[in-house]
Protein backbone atom coordinates (compact mmCIF):
# COMPACT_ATOMS: atom_id res chain seq x y z
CA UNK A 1 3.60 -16.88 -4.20
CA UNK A 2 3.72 -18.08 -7.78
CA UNK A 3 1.68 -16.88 -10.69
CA UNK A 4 -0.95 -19.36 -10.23
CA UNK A 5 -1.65 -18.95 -6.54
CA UNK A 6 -1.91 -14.81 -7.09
CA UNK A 7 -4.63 -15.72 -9.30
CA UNK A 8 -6.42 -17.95 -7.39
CA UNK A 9 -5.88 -15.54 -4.47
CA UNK A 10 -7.88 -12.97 -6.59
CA UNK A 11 -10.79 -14.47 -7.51
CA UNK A 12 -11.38 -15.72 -3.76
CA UNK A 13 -11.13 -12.02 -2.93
CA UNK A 14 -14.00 -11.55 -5.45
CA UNK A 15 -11.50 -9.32 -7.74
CA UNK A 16 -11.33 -9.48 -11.63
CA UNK A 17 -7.85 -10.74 -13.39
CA UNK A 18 -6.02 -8.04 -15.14
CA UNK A 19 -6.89 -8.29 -19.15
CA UNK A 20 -2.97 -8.11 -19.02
CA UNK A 21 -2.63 -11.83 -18.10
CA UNK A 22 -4.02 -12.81 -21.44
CA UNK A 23 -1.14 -11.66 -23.29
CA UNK A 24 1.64 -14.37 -23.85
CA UNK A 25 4.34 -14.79 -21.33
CA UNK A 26 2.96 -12.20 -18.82
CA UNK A 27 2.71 -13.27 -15.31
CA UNK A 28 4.18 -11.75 -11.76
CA UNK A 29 7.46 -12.18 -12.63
CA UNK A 30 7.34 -9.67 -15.06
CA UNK A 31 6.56 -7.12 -12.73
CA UNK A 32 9.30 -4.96 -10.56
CA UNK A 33 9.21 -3.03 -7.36
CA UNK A 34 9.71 0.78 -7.74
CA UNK A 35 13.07 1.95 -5.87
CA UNK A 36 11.35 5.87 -6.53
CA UNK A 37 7.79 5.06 -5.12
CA UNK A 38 9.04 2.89 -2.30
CA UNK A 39 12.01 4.33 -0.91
CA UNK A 40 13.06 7.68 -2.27
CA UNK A 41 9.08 8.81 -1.86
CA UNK A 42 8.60 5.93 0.59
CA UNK A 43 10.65 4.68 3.79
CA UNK A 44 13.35 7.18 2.43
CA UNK A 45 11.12 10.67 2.77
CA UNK A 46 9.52 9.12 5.97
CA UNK A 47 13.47 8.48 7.38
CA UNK A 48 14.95 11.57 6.53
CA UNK A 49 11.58 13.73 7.87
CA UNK A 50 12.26 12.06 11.32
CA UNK A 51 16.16 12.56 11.86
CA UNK A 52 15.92 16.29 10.23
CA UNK A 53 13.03 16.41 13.50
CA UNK A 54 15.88 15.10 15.57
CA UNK A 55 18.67 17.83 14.15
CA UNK A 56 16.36 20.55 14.90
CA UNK A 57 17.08 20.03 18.60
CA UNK A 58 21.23 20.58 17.53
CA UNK A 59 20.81 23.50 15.55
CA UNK A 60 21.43 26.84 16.42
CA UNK A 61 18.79 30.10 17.13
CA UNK A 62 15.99 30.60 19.38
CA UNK A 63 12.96 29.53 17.59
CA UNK A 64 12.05 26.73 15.29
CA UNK A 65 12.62 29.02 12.24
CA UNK A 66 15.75 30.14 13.08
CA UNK A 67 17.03 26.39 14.19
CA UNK A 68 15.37 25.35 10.68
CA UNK A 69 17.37 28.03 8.61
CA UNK A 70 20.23 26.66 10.30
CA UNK A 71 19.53 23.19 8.63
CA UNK A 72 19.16 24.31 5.64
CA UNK A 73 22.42 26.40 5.69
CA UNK A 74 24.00 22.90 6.30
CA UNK A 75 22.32 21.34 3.59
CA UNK A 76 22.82 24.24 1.21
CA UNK A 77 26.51 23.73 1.93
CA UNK A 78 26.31 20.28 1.51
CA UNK A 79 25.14 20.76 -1.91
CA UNK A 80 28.18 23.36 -3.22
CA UNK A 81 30.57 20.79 -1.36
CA UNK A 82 29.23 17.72 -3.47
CA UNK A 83 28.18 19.73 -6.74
CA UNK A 84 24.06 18.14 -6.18
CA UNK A 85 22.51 18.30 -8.95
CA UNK A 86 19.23 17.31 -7.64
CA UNK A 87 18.61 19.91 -4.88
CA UNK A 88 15.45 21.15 -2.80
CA UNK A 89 14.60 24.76 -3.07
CA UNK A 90 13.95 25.47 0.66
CA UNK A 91 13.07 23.67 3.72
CA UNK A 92 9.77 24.91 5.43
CA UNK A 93 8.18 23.14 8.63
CA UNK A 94 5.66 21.45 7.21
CA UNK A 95 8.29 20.28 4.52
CA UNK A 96 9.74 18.12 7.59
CA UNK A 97 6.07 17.30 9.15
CA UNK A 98 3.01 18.80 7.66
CA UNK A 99 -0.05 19.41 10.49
CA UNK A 100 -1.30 16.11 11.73
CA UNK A 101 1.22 14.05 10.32
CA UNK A 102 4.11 11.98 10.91
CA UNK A 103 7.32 13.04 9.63
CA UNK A 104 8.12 12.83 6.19
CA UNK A 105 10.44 14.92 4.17
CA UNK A 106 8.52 17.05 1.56
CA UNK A 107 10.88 16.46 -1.89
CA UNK A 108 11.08 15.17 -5.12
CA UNK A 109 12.01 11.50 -5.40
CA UNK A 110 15.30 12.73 -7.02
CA UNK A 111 16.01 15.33 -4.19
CA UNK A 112 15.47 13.27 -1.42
CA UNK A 113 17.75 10.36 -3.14
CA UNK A 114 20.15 13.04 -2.86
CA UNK A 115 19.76 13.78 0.78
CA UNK A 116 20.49 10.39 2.19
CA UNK A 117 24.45 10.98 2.66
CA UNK A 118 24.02 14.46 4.08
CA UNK A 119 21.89 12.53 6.66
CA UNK A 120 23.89 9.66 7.03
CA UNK A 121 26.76 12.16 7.56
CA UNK A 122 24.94 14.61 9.98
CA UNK A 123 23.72 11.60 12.04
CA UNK A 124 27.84 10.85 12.99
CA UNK A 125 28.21 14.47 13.49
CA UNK A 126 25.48 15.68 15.52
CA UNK A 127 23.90 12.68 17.61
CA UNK A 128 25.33 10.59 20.73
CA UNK A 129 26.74 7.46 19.77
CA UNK A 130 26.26 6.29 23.90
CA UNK A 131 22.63 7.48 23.73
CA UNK A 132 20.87 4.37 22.47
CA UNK A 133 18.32 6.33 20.48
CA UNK A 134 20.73 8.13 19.16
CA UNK A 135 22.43 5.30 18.25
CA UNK A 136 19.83 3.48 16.48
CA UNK A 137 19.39 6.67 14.44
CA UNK A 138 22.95 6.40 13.43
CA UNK A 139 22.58 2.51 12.65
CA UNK A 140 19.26 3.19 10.82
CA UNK A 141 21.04 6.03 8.84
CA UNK A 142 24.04 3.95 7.29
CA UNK A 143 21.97 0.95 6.53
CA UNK A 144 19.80 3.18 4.26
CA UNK A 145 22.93 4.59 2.89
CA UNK A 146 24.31 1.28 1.93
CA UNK A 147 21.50 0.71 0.55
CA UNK A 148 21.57 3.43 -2.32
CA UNK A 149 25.59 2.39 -2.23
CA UNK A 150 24.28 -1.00 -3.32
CA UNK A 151 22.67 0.62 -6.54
CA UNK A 152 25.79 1.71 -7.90
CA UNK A 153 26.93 0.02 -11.33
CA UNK A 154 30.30 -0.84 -9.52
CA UNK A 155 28.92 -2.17 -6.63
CA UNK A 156 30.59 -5.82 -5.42
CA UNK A 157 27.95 -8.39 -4.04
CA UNK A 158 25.18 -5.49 -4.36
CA UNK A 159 22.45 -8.53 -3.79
CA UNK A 160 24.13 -10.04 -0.66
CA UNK A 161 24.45 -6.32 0.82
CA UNK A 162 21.42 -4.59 -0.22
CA UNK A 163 19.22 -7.67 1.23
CA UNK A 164 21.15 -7.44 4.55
CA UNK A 165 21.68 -3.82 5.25
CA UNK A 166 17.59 -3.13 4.10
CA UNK A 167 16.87 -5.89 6.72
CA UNK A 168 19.20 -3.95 9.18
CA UNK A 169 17.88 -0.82 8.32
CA UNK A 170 14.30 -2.23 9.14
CA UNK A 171 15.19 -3.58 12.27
CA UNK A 172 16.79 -0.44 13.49
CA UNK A 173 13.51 1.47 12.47
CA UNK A 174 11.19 -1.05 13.99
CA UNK A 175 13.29 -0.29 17.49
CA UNK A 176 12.70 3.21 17.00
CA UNK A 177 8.81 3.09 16.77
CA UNK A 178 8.61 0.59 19.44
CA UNK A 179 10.36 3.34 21.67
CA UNK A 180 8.08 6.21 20.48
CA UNK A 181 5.21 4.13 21.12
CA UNK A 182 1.93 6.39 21.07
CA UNK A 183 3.84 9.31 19.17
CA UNK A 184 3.55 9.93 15.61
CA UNK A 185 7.67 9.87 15.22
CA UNK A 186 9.31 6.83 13.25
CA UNK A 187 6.27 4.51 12.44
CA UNK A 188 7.35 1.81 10.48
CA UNK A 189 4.18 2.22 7.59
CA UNK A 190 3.16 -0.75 4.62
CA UNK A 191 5.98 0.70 2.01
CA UNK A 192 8.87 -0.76 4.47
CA UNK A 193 7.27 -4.67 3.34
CA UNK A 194 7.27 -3.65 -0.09
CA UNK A 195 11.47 -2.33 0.53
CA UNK A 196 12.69 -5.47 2.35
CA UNK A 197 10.56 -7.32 -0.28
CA UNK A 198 12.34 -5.27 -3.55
CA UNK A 199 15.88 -5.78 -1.99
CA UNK A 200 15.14 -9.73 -1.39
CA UNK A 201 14.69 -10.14 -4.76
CA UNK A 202 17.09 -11.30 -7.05
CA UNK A 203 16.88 -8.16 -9.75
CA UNK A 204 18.85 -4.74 -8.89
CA UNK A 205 15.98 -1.80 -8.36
CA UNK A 206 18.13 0.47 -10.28
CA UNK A 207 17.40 -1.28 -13.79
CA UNK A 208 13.46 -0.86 -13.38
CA UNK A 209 13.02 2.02 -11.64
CA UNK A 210 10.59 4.77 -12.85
CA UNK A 211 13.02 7.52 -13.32
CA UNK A 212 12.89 8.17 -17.16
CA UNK A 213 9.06 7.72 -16.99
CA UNK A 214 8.32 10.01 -14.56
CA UNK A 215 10.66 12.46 -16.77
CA UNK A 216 8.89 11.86 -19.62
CA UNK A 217 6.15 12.10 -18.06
CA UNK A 218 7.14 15.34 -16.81
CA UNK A 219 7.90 16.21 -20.26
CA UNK A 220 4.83 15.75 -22.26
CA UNK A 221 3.18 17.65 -19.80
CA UNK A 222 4.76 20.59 -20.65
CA UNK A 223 4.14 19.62 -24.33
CA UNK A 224 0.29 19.68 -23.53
CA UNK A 225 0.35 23.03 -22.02
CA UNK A 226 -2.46 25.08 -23.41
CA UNK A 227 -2.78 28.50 -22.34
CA UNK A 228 -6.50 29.97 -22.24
CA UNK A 229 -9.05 26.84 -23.07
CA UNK A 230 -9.69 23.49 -23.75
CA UNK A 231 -7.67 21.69 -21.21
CA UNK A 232 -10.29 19.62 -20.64
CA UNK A 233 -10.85 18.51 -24.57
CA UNK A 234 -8.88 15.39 -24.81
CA UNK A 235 -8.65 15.66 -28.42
CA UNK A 236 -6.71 18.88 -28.44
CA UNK A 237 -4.67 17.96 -25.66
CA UNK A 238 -3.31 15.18 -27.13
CA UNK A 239 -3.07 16.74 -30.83
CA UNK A 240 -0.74 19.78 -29.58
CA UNK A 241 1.25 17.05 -28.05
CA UNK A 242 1.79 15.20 -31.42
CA UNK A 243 2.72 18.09 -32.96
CA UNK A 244 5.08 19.55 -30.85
CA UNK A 245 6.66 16.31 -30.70
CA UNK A 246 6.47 16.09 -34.38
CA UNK A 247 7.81 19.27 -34.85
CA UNK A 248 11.49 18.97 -31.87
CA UNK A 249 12.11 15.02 -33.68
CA UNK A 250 13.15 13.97 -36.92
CA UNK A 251 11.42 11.39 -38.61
CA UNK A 252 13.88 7.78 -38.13
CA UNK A 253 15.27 7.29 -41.28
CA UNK A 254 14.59 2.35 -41.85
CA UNK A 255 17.48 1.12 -43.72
């Protein structure tokens, strides 16, 4: 769809055109997919929820708490083995599947990033290769893994392998949800479009993801932090942050 024909398509939908379209040289091909909304909060989470459902059934104890403290004893020593940075706190049960849901693991974008290999490796370890479930789990699980491979600074013909292993990983996915029919396990949901559409495209995720935003982000809100009142004054939210920023930066010297 080009530029012109997303416009059009908005104002047949009755929709106003972003006041951002008046500046020069913005259009839709500006814009990027976001690798940390779509897959490591997205298909990623929703991936990893469902096979860490599936491991439950290979772990050891006699109740679900005992099998899910055995999971996280694996991931815990996945963690010292690798020297991850980005690591979960705990695992609870509704971390893997809250009430009412389907599965989705309950993480930060970074930690769940993190977490792919340690499935991808589990899946070889602990499923069935000969049980065709089993082994579209597997399939599914080093797709996704490529994936992230793909995002690597190094990587050779990332674009060529990150548009086929996402549409692998998809497929794989789709086969699982057609087999759970009627269940809420592995159900393909809108952010799975939006991944086979980022890896199609001809621009690597890993340049224009959201990462150093949502830090930042992170970051001024600890800058804002007002104890007692007024966290609902604009004005002196935003003044403390000024000042504190002030006050940890030096001024850039302009030569």
């Amino acid at each position: 769809m080009s530029h012109e024909d997303f416009l059009q398509r908005q104002l047949e939908q009755g929709k106003k055109i972003s006041p951002l379209f008046a500046a020069p040289g913005v259009t839709t091909k500006v814009f990027r997919r976001d690798w940390l909304h779509i897959v490591d909060q997205g298909v990623g989470a929703d991936f990893l929820g469902n096979c860490f459902k599936t491991f439950l059934a290979f772990m050891p104890g006699a109740n679900k708490k005992e099998r899910r403290l055995a999971l996280w004893d694996l991931i815990r020593a996945f963690y010292d083995a690798n020297d991850v940075r980005d690591r979960m706190t705990g695992l609870r049960g509704w971390g893997i599947q809250a009430p009412k849901k389907t599965p989705k693991l309950k993480a930060s974008a970074a930690a769940a990033r993190a977490l792919i290999p340690f499935c991808n490796e589990q899946c070889r370890i602990l499923l069935d290769p000969t049980n065709a479930v089993h082994e579209a789990i597997i399939n599914a699980a080093h797709h996704l893994n490529e994936c992230f491979c793909c995002l690597s600074t190094d990587a050779v013909d990332w674009h060529t392998r990150l548009e086929q292993n996402s549409k692998d990983f998809a497929m794989q996915y789709a086969a699982l949800q057609s087999f759970h029919a009627g269940t809420k396990a592995w159900v393909v949901k809108p952010k799975m479009h939006q991944f086979l559409e980022m890896c199609s495209s001809s621009s690597k995720p890993n340049m224009s993801w959201t990462y150093r935003d949502e830090d930042f982000g992170g970051t001024v809100a600890q800058l804002c932090r007002i104890k007692g009142g007024c966290w609902r004054k604009v004005l002196s939210y935003s003044k403390k942050m000024l000042i504190l920023f002030k006050t940890k930066h030096r001024v850039p010297r302009i030569r």
